[in-house]
C-alpha atoms as a PDB file:
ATOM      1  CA  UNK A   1     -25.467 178.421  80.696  1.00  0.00           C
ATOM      2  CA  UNK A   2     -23.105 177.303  83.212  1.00  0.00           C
ATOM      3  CA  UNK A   3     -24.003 177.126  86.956  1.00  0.00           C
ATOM      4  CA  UNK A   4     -21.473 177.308  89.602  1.00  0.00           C
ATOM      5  CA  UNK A   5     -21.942 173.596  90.249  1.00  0.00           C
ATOM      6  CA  UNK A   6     -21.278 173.152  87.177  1.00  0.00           C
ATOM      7  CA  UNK A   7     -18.177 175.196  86.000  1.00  0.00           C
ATOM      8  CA  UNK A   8     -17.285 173.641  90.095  1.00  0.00           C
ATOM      9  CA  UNK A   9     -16.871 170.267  88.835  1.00  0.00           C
ATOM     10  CA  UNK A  10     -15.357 171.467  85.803  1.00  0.00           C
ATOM     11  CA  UNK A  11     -12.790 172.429  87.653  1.00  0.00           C
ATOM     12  CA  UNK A  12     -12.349 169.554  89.414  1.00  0.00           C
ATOM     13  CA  UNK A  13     -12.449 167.549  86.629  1.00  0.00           C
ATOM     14  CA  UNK A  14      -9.191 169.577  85.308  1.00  0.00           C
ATOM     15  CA  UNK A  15      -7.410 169.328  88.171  1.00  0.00           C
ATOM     16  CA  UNK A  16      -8.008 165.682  88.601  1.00  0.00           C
ATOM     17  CA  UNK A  17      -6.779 165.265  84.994  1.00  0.00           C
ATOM     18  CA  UNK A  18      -3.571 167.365  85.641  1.00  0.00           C
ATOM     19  CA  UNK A  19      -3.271 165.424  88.902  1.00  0.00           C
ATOM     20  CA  UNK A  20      -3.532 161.933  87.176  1.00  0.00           C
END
């Protein structure tokens, strides 16, 4: 189960992606 720390740095994680 997904925390919102979790699907947080998800998120991040995708936008640093698309960023890059």
């Amino acid at each position: 189960k997904f925390g919102l720390d979790s699907l947080e740095d998800i998120i991040i994680n995708q936008t640093l992606g698309l960023d890059k």
